[in-house]
PDB file of N, CA and C in Angstrom:
ATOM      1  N   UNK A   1     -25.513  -2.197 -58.672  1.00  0.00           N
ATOM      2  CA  UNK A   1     -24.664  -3.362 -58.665  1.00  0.00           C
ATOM      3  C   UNK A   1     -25.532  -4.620 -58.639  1.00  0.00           C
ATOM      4  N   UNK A   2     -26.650  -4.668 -57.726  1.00  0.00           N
ATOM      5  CA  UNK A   2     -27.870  -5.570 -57.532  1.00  0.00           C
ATOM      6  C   UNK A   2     -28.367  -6.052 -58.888  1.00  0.00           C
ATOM      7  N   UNK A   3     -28.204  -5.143 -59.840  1.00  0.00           N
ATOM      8  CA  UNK A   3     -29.076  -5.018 -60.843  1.00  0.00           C
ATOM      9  C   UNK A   3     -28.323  -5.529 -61.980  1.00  0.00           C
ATOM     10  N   UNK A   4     -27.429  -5.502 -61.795  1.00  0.00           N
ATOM     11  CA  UNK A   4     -26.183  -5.980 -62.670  1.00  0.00           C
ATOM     12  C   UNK A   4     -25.884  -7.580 -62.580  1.00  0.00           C
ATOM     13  N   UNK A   5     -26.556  -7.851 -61.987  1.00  0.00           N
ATOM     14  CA  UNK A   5     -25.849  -9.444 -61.788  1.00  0.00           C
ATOM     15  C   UNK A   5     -27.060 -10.371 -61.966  1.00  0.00           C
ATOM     16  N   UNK A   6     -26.314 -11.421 -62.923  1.00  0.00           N
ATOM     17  CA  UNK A   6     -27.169 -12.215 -63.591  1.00  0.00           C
ATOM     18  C   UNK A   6     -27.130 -12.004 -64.977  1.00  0.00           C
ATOM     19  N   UNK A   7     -26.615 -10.717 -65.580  1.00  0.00           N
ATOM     20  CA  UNK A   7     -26.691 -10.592 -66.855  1.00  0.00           C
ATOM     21  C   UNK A   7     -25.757 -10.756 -67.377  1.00  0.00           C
ATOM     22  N   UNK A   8     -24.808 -10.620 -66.662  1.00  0.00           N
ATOM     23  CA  UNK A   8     -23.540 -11.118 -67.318  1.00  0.00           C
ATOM     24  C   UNK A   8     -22.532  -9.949 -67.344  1.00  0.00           C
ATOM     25  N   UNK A   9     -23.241  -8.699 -67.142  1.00  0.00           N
ATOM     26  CA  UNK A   9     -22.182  -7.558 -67.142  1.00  0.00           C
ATOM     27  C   UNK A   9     -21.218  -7.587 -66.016  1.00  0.00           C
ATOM     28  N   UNK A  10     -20.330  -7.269 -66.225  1.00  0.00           N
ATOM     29  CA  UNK A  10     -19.450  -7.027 -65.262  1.00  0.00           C
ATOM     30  C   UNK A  10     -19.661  -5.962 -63.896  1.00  0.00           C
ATOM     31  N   UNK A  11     -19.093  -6.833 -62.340  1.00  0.00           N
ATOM     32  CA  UNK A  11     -19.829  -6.259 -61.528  1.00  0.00           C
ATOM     33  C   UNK A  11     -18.839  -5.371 -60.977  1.00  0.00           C
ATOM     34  N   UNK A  12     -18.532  -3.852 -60.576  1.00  0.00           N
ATOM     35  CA  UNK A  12     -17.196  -3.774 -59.465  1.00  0.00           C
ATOM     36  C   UNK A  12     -17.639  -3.780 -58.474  1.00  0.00           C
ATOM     37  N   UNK A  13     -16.560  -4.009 -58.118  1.00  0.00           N
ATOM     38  CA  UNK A  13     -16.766  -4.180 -56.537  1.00  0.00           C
ATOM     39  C   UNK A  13     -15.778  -3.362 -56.118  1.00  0.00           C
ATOM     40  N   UNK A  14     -16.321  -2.634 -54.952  1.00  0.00           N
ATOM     41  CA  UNK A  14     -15.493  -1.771 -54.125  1.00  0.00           C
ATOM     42  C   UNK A  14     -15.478  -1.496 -52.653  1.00  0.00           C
ATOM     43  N   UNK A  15     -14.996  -0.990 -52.075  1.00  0.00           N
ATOM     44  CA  UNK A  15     -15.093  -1.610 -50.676  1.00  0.00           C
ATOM     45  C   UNK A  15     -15.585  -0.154 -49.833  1.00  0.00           C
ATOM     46  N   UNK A  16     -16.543  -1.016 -48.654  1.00  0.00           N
ATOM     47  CA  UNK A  16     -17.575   0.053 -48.624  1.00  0.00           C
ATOM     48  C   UNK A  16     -16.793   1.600 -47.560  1.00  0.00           C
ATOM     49  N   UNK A  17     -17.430   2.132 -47.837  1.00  0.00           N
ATOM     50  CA  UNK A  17     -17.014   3.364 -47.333  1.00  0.00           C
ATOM     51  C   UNK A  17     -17.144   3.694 -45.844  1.00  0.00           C
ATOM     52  N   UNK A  18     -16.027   3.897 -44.954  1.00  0.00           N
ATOM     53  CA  UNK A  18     -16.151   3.757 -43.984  1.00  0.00           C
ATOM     54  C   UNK A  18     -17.481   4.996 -42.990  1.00  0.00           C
ATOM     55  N   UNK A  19     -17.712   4.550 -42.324  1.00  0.00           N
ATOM     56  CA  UNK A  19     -18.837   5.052 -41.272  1.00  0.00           C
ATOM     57  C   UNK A  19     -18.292   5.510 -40.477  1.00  0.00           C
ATOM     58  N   UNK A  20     -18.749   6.728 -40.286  1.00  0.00           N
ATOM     59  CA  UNK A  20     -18.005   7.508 -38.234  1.00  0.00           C
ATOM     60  C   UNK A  20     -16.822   8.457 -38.716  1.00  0.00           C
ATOM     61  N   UNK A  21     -16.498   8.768 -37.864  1.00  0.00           N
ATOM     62  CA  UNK A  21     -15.657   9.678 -37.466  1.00  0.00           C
ATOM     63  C   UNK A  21     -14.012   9.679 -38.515  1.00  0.00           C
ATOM     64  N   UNK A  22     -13.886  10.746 -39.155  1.00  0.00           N
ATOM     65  CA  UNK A  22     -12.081  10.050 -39.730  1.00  0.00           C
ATOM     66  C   UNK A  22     -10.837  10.535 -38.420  1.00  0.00           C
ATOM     67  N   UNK A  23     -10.247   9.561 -38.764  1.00  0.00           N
ATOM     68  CA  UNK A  23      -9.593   9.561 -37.659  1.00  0.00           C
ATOM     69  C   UNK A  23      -7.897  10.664 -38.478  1.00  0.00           C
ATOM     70  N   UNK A  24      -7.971  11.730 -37.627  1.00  0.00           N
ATOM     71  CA  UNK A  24      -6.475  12.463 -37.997  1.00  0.00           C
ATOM     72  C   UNK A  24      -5.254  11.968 -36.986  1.00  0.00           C
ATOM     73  N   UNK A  25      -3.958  12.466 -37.395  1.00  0.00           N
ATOM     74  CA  UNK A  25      -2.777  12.653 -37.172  1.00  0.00           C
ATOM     75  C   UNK A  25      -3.070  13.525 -35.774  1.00  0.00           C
ATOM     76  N   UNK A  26      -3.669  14.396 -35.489  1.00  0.00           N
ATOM     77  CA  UNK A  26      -3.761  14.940 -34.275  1.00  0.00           C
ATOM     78  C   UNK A  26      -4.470  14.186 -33.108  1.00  0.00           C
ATOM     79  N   UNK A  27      -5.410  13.414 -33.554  1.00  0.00           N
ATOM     80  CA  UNK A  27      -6.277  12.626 -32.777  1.00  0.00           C
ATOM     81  C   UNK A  27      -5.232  11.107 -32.379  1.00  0.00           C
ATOM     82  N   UNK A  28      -4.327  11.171 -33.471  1.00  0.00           N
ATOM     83  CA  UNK A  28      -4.246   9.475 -32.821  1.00  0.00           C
ATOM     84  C   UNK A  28      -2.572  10.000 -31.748  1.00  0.00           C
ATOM     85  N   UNK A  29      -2.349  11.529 -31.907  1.00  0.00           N
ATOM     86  CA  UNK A  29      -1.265  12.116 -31.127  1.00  0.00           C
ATOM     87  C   UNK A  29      -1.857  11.962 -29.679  1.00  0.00           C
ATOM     88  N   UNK A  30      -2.962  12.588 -29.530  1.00  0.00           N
ATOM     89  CA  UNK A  30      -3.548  12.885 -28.343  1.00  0.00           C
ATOM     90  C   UNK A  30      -3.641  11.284 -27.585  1.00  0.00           C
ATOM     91  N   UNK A  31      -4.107  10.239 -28.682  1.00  0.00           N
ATOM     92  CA  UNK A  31      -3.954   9.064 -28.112  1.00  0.00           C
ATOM     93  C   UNK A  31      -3.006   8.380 -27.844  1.00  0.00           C
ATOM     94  N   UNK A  32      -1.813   8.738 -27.857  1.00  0.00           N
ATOM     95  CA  UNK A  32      -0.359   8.372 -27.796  1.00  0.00           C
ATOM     96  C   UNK A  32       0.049   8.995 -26.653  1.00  0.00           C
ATOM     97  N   UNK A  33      -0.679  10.139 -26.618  1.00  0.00           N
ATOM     98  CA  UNK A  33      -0.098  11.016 -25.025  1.00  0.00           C
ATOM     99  C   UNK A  33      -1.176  10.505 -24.149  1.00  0.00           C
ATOM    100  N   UNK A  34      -2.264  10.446 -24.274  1.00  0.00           N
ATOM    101  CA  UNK A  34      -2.985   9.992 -22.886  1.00  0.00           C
ATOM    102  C   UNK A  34      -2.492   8.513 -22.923  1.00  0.00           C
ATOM    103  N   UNK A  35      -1.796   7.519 -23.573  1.00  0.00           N
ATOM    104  CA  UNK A  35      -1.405   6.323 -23.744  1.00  0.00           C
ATOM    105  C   UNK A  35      -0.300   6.549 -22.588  1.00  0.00           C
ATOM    106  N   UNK A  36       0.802   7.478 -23.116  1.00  0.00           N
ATOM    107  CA  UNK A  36       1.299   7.626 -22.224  1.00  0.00           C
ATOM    108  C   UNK A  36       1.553   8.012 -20.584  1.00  0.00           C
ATOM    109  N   UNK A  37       0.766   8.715 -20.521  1.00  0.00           N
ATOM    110  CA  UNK A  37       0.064   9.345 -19.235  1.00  0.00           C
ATOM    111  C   UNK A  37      -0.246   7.939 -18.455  1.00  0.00           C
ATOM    112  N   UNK A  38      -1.216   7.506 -18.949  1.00  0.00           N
ATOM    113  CA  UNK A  38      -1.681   6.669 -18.509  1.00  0.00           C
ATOM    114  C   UNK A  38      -0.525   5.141 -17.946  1.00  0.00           C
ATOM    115  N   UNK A  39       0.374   5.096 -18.268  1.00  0.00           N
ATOM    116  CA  UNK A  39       1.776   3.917 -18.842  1.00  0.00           C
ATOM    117  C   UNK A  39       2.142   4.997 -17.028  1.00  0.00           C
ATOM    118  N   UNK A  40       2.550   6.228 -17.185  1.00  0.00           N
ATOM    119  CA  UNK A  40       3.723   6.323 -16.372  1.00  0.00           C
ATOM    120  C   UNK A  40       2.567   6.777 -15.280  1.00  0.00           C
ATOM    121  N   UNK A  41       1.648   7.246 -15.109  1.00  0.00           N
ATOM    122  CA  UNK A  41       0.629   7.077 -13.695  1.00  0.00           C
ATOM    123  C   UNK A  41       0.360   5.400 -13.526  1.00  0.00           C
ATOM    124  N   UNK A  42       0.720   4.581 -13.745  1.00  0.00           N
ATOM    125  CA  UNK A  42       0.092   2.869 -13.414  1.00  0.00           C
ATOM    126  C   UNK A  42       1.731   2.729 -12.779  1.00  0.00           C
ATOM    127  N   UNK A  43       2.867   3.074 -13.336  1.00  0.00           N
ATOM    128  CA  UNK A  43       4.186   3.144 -12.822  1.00  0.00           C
ATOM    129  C   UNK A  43       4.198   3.921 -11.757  1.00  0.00           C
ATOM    130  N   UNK A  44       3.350   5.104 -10.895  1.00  0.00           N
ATOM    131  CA  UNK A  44       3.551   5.743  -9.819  1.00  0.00           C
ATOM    132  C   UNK A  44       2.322   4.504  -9.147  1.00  0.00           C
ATOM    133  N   UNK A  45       1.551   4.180  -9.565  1.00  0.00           N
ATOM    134  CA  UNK A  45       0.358   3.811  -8.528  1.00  0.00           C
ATOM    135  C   UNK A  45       1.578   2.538  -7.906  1.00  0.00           C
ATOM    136  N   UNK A  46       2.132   1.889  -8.740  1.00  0.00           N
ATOM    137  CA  UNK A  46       2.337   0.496  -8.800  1.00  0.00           C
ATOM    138  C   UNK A  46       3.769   0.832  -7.541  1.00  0.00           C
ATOM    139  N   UNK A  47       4.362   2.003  -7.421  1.00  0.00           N
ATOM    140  CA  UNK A  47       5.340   2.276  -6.937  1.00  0.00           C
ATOM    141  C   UNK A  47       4.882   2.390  -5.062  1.00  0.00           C
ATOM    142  N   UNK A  48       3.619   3.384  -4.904  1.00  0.00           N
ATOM    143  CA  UNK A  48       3.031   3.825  -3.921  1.00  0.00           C
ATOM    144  C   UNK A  48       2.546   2.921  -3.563  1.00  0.00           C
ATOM    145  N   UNK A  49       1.676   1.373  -3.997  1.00  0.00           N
ATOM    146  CA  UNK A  49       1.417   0.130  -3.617  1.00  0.00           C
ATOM    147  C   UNK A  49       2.442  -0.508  -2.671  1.00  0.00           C
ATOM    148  N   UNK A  50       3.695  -0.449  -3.772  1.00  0.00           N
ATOM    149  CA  UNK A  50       4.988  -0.981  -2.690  1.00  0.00           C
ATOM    150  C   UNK A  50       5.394  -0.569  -1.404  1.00  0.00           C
ATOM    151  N   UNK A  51       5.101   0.963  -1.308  1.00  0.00           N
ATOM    152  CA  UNK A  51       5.481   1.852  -0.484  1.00  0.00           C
ATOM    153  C   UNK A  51       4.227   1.418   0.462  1.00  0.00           C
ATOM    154  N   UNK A  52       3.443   1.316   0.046  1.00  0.00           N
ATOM    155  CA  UNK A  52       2.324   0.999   1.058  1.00  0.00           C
ATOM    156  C   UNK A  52       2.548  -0.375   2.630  1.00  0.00           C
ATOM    157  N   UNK A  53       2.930  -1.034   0.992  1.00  0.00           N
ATOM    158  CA  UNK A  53       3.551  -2.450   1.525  1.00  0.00           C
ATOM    159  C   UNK A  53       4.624  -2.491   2.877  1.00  0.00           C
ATOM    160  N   UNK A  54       5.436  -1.176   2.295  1.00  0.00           N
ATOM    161  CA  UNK A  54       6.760  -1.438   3.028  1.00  0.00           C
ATOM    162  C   UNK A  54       5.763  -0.549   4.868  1.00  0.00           C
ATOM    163  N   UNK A  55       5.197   0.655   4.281  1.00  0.00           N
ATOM    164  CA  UNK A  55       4.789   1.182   5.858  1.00  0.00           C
ATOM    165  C   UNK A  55       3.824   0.060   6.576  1.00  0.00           C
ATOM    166  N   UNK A  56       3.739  -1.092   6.112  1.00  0.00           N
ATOM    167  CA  UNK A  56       2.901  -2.212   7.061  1.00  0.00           C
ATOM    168  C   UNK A  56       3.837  -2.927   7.805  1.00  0.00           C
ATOM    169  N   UNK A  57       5.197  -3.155   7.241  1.00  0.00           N
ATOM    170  CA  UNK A  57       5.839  -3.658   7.609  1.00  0.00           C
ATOM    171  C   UNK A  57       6.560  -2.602   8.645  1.00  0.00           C
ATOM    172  N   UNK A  58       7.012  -1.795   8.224  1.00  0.00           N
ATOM    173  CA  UNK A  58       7.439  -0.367   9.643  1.00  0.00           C
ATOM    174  C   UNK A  58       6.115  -0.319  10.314  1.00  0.00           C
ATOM    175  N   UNK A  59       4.897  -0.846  10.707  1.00  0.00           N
ATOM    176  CA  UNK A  59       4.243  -0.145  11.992  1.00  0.00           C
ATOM    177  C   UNK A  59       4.169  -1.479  12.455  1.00  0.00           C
ATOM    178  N   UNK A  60       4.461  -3.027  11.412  1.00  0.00           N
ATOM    179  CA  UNK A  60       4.375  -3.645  12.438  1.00  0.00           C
ATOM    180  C   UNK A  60       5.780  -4.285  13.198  1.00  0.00           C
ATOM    181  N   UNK A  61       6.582  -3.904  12.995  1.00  0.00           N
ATOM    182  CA  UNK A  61       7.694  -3.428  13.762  1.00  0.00           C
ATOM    183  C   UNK A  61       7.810  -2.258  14.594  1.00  0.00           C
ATOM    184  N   UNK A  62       7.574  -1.248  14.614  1.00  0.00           N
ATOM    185  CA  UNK A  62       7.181  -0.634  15.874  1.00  0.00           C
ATOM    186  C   UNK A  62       6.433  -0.976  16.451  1.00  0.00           C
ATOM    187  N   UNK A  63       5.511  -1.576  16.331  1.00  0.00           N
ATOM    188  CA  UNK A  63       4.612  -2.379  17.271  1.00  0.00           C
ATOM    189  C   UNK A  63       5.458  -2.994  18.127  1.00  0.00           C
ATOM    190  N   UNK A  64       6.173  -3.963  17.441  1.00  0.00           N
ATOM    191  CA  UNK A  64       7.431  -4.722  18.133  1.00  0.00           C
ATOM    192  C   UNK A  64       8.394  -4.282  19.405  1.00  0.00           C
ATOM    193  N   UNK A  65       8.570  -3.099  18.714  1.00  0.00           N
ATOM    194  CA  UNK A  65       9.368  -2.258  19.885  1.00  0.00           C
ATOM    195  C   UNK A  65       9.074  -1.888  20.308  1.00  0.00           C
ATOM    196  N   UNK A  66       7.896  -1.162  20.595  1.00  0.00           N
ATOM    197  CA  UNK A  66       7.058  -0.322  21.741  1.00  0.00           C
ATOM    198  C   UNK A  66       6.822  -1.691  22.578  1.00  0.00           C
ATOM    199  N   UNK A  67       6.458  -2.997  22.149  1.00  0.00           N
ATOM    200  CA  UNK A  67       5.751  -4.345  23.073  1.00  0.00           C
ATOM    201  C   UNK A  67       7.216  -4.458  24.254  1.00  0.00           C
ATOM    202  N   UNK A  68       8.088  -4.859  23.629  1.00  0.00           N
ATOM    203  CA  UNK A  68       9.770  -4.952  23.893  1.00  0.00           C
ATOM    204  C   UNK A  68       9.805  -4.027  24.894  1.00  0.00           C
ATOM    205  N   UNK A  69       9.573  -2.378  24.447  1.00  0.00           N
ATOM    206  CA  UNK A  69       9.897  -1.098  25.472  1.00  0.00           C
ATOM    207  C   UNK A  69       9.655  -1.470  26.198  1.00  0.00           C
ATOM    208  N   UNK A  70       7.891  -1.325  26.233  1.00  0.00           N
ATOM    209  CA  UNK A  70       7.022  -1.894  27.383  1.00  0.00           C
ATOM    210  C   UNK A  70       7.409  -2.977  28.395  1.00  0.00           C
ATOM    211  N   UNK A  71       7.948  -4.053  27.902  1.00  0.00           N
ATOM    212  CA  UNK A  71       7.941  -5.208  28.621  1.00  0.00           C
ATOM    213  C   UNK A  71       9.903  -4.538  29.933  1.00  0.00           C
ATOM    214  N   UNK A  72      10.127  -4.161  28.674  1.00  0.00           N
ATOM    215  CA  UNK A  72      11.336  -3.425  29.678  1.00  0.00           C
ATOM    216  C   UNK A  72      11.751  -2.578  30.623  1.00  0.00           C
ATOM    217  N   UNK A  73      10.459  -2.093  30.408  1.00  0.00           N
ATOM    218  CA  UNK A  73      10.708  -0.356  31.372  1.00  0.00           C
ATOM    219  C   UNK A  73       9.384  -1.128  32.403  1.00  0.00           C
ATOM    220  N   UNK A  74       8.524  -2.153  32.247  1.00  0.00           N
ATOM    221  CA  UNK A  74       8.004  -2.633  33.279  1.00  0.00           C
ATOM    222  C   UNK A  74       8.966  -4.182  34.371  1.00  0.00           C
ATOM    223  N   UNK A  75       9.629  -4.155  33.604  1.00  0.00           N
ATOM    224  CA  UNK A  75      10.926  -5.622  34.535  1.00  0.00           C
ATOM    225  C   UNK A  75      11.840  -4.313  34.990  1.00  0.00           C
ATOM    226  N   UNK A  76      12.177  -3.337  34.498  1.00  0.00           N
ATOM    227  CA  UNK A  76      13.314  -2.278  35.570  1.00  0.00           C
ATOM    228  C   UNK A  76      12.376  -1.758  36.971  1.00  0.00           C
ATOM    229  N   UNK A  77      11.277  -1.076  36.331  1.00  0.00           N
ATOM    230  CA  UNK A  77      10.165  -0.847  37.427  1.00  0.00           C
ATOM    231  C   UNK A  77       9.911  -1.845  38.666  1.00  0.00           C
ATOM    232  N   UNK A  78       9.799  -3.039  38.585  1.00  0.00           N
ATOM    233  CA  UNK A  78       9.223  -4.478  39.102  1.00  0.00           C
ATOM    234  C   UNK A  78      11.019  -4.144  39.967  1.00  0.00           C
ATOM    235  N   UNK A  79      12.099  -3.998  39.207  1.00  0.00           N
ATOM    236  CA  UNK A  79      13.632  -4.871  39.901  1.00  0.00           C
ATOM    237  C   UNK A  79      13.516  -3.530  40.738  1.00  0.00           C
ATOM    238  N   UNK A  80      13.037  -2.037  40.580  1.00  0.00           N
ATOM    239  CA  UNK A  80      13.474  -1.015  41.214  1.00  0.00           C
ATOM    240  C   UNK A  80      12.501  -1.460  42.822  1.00  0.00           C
ATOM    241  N   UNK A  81      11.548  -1.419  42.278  1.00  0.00           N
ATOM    242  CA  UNK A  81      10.463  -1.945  43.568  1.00  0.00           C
ATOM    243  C   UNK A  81      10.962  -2.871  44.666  1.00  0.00           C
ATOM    244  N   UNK A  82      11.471  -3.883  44.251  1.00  0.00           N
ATOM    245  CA  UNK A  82      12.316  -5.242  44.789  1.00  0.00           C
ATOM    246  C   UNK A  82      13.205  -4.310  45.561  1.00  0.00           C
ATOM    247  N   UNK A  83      14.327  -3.567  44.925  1.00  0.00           N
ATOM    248  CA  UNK A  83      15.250  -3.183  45.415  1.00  0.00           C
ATOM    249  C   UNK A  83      14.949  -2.414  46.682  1.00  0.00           C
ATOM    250  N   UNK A  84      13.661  -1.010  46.284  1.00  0.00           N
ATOM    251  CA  UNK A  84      13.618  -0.274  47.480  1.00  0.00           C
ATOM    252  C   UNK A  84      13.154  -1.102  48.958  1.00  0.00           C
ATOM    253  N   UNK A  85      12.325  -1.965  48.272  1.00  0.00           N
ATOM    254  CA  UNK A  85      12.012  -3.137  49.528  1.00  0.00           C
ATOM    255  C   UNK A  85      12.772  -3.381  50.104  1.00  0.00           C
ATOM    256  N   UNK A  86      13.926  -3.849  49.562  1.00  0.00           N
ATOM    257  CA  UNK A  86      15.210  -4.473  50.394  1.00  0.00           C
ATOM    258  C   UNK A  86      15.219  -3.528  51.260  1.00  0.00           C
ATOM    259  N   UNK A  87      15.985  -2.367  50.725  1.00  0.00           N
ATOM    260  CA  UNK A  87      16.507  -1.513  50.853  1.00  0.00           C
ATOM    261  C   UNK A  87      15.522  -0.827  52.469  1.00  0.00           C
ATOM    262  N   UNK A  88      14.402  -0.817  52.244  1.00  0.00           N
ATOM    263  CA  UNK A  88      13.351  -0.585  53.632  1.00  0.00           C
ATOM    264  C   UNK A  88      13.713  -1.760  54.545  1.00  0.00           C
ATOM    265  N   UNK A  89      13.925  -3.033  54.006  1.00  0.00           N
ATOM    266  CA  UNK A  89      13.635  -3.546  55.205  1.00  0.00           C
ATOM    267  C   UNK A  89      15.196  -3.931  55.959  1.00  0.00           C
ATOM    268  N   UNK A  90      16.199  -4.014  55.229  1.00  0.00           N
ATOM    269  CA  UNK A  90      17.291  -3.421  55.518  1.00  0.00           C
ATOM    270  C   UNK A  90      17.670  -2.277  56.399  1.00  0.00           C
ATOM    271  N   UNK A  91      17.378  -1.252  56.345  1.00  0.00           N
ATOM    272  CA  UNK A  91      17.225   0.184  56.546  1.00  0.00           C
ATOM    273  C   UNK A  91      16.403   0.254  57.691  1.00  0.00           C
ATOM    274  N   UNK A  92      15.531  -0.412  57.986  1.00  0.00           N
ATOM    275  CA  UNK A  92      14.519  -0.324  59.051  1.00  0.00           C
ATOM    276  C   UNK A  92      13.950  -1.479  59.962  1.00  0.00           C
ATOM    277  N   UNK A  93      14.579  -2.615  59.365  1.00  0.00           N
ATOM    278  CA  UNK A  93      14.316  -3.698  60.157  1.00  0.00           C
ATOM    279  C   UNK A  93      12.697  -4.298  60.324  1.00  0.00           C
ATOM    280  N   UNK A  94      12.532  -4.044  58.747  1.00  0.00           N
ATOM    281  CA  UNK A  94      10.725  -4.232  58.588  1.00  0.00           C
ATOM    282  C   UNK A  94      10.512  -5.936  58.271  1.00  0.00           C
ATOM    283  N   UNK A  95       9.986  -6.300  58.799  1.00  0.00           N
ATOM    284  CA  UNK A  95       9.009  -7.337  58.768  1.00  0.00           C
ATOM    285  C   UNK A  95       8.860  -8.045  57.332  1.00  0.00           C
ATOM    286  N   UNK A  96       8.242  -8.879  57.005  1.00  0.00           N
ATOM    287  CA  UNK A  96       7.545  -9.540  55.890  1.00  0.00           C
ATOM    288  C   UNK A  96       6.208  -8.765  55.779  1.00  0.00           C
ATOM    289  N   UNK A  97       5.175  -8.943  56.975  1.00  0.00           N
ATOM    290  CA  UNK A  97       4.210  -8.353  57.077  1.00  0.00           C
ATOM    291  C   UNK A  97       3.872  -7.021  57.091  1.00  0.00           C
ATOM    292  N   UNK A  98       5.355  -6.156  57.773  1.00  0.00           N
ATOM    293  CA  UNK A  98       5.291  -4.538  57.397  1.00  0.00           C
ATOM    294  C   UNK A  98       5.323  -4.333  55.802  1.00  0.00           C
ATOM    295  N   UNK A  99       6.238  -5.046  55.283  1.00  0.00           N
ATOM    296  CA  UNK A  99       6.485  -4.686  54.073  1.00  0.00           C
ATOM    297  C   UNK A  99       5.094  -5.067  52.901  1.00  0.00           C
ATOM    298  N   UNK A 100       4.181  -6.496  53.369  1.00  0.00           N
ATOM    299  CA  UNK A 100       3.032  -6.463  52.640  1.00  0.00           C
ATOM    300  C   UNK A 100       1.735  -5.322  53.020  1.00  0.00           C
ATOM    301  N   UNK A 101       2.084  -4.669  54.149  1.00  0.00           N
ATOM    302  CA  UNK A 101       0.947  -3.573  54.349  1.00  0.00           C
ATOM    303  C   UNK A 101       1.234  -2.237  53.664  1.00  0.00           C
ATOM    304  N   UNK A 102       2.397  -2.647  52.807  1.00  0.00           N
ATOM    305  CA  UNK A 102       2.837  -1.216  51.967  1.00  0.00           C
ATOM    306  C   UNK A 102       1.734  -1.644  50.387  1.00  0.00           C
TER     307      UNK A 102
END
């Protein structure tokens, strides 16, 4: 073709021949299914992210309620204490000072 030009002959031209691998009907299948694969695993990750999301929000709400429990079952404890006090020095005719040597 190099050799051809300049003289006036006519040159063709054609377009160059591709390099690598030919690509089949089975190959660009396989790429349509791992396409897919790939599409509906990013739809589970993206799902389990959320889910992730949501168990931060459930522990830090139980956090909440265990703090709450806590604070509750220690003010019944504290009112039961109060009470048996009374209830001793009532009952027995104890002192201020008997009752702080308990």
């Amino acid at each position: 073709m190099i050799a051809n030009m300049g003289t006036g002959a006519p040159i063709e031209i054609r377009a160059a021949s591709p390099k690598g691998p030919k690509v089949t009907q089975e190959d660009i299948d396989r790429w349509n299914a791992a396409a897919e694969k790939t599409n509906s695993l990013q739809a589970l990750i993206d799902k389990l992210l959320k889910e992730t999301k949501d168990i931060e929000k459930i522990r830090v709400q139980v956090t909440e309620i265990q703090r709450k429990l806590s604070d509750f079952v220690l003010k019944e404890d504290y009112l039961k204490t109060v009470n048996d006090l009374r209830n001793l020095k009532e009952d027995h005719g104890m002192t201020k000072e008997d009752l702080s040597a308990l």
